[in-house]
C-alpha atoms as a PDB file:
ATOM      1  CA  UNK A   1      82.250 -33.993  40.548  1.00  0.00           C
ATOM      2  CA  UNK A   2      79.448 -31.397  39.986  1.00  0.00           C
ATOM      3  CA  UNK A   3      81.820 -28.425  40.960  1.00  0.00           C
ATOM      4  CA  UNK A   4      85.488 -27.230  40.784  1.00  0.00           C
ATOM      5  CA  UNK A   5      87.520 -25.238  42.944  1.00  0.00           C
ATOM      6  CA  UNK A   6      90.726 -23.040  43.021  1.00  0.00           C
ATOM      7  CA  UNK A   7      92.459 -19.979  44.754  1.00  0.00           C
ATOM      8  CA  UNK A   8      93.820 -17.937  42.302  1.00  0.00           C
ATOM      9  CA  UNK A   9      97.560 -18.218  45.048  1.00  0.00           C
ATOM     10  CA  UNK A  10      97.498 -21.678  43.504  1.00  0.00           C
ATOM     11  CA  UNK A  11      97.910 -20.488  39.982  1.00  0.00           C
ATOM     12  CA  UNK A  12     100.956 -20.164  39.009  1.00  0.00           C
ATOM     13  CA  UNK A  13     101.156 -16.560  36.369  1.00  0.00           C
ATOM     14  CA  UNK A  14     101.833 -16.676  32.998  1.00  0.00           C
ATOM     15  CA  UNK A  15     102.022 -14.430  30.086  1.00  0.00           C
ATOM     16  CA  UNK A  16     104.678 -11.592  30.053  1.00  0.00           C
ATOM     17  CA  UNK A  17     106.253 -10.957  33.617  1.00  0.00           C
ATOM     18  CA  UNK A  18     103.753 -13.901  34.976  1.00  0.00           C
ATOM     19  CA  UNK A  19     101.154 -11.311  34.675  1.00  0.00           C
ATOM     20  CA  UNK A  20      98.414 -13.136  34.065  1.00  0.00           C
ATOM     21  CA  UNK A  21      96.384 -16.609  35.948  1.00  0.00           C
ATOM     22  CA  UNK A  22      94.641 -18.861  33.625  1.00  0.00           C
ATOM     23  CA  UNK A  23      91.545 -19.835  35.936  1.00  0.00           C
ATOM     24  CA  UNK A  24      89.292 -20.901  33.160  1.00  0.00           C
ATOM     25  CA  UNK A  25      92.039 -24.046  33.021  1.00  0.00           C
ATOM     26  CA  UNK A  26      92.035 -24.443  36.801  1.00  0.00           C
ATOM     27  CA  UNK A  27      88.672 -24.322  36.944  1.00  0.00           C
ATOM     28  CA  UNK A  28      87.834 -26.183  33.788  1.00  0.00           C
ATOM     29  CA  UNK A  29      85.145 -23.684  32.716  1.00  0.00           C
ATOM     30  CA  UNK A  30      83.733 -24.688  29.163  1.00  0.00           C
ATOM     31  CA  UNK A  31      80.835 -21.337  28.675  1.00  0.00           C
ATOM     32  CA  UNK A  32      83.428 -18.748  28.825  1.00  0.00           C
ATOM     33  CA  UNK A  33      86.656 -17.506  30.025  1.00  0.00           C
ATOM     34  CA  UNK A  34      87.765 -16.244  33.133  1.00  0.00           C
ATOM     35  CA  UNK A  35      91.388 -15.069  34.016  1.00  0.00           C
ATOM     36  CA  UNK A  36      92.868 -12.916  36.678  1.00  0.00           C
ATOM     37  CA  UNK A  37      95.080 -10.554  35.781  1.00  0.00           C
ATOM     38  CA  UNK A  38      98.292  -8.646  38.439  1.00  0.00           C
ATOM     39  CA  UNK A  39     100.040  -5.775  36.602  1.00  0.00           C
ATOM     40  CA  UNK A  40     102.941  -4.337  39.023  1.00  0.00           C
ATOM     41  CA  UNK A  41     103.109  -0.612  39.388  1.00  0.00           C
ATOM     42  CA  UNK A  42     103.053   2.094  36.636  1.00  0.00           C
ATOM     43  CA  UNK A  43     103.404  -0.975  33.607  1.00  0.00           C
ATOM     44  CA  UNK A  44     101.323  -1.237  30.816  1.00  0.00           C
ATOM     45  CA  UNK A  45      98.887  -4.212  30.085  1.00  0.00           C
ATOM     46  CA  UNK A  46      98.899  -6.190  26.776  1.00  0.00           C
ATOM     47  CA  UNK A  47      97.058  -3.658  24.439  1.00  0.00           C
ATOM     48  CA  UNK A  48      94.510  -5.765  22.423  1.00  0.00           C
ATOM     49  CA  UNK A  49      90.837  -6.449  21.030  1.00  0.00           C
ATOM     50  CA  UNK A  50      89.212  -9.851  20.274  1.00  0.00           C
ATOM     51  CA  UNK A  51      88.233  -9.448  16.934  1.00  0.00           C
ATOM     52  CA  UNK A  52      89.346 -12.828  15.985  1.00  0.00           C
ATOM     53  CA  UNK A  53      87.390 -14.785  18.926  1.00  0.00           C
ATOM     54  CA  UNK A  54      84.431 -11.947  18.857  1.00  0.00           C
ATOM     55  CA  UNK A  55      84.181 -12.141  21.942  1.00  0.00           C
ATOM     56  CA  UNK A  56      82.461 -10.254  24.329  1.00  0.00           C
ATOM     57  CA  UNK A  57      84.634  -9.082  27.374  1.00  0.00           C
ATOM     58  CA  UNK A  58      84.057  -7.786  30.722  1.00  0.00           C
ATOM     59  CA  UNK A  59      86.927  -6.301  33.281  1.00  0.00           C
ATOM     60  CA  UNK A  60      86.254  -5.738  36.743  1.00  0.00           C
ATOM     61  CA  UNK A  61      88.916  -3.798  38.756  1.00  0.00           C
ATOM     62  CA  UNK A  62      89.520  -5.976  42.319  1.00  0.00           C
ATOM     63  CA  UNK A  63      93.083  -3.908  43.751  1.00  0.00           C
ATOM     64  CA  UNK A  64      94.755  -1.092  42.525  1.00  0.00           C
ATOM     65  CA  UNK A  65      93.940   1.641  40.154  1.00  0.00           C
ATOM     66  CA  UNK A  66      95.542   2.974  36.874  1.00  0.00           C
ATOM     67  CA  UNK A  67      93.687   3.867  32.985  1.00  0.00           C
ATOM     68  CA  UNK A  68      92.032   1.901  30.776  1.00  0.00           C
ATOM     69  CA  UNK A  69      93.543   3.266  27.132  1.00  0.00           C
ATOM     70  CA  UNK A  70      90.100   2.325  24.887  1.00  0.00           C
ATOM     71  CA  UNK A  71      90.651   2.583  21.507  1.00  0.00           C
ATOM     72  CA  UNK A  72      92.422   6.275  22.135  1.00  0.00           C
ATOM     73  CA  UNK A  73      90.503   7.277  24.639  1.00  0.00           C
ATOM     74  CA  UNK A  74      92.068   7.245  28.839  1.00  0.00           C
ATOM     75  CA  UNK A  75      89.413   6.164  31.389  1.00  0.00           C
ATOM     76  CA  UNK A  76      90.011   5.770  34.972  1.00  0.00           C
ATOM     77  CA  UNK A  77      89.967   2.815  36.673  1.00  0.00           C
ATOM     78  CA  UNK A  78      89.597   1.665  40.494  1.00  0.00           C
ATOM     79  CA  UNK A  79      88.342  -1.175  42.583  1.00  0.00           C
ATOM     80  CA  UNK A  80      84.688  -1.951  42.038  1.00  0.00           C
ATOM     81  CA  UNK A  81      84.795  -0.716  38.406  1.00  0.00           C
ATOM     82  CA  UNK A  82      83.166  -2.648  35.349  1.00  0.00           C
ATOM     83  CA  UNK A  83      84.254  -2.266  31.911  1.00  0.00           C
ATOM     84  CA  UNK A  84      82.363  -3.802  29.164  1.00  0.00           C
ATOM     85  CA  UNK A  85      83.825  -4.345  25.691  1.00  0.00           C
ATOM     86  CA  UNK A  86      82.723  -5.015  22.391  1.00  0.00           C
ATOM     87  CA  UNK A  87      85.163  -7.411  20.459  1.00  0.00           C
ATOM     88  CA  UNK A  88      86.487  -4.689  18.339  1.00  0.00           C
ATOM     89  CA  UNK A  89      87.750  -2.556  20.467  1.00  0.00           C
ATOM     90  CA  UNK A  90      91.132  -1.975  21.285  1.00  0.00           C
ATOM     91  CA  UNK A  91      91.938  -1.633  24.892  1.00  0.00           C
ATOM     92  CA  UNK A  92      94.617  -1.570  27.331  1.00  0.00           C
ATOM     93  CA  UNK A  93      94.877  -1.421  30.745  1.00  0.00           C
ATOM     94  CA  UNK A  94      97.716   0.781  32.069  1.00  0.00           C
ATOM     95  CA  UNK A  95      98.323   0.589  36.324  1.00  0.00           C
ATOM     96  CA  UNK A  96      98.681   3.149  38.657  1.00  0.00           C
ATOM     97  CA  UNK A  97     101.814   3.347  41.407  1.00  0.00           C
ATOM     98  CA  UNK A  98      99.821   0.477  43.166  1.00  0.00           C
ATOM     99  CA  UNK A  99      99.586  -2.047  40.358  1.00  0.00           C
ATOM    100  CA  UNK A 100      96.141  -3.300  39.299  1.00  0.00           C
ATOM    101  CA  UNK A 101      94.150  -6.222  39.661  1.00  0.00           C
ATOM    102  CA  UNK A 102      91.757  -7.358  37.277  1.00  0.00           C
ATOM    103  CA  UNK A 103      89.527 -10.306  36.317  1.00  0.00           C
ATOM    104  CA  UNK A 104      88.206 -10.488  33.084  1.00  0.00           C
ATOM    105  CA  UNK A 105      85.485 -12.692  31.567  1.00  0.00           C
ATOM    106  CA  UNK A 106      84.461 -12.626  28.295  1.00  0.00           C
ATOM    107  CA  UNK A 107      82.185 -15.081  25.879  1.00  0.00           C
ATOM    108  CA  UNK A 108      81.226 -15.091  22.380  1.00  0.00           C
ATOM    109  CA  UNK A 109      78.527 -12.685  21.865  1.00  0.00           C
ATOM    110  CA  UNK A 110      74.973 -13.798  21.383  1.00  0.00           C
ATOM    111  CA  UNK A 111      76.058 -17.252  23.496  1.00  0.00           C
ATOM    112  CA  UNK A 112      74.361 -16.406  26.603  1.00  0.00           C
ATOM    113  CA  UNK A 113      70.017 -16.896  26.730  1.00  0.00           C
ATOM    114  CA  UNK A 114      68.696 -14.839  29.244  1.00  0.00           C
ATOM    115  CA  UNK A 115      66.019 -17.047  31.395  1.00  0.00           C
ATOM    116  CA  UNK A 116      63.385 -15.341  34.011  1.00  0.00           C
ATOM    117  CA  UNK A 117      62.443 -11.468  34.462  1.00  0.00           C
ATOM    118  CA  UNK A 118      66.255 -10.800  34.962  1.00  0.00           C
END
């Protein structure tokens, strides 16, 4: 089958307090990962880097609000917002009194090849 296909209501949460869905599994996504992340109201995310993958990470914001704690530093964060992070640094997401949504995909850097004028 040349595609694959989930809703992320099918996936059942894992991780501490069944925070996080692993749709890279679901999906069966082989180039990089993908997962969707629901942290309830005023909790902390799982502070962490990937200095030990080196991968390259980005974060979109889909629900919610809250901080993003990057290495020290407190940046806001609401729907429509892109982070970008370089394997070393720390970060943590931290969610507002409505909980946060996230999905984050992230790659080894220098995997991707840009083709075309794009």
């Amino acid at each position: 089958m040349g595609y694959s296909v989930v809703n992320v209501d099918e996936i059942e949460g894992a991780g501490p307090g069944g925070a996080v869905k692993f749709v890279r599994r679901r999906l069966e996504v082989e180039a990089f990962g993908i997962n969707w992340f629901d942290i309830p109201p005023n909790a902390d995310g799982r502070e962490h880097d990937e200095r030990d993958s080196g991968q390259e990470e980005v974060t979109v914001c889909v629900a919610g609000s809250g901080i993003y704690r990057i290495d020290g530093e407190e940046v806001e964060i609401r729907p429509g917002t892109f982070f970008r992070f370089d394997p070393e640094t720390t970060r943590q997401p931290v969610a507002g009194p409505d909980g946060l949504t996230l999905i984050a995909i992230g790659a080894p850097r220098g995997s991707y090849e840009p083709r075309g004028p794009f």
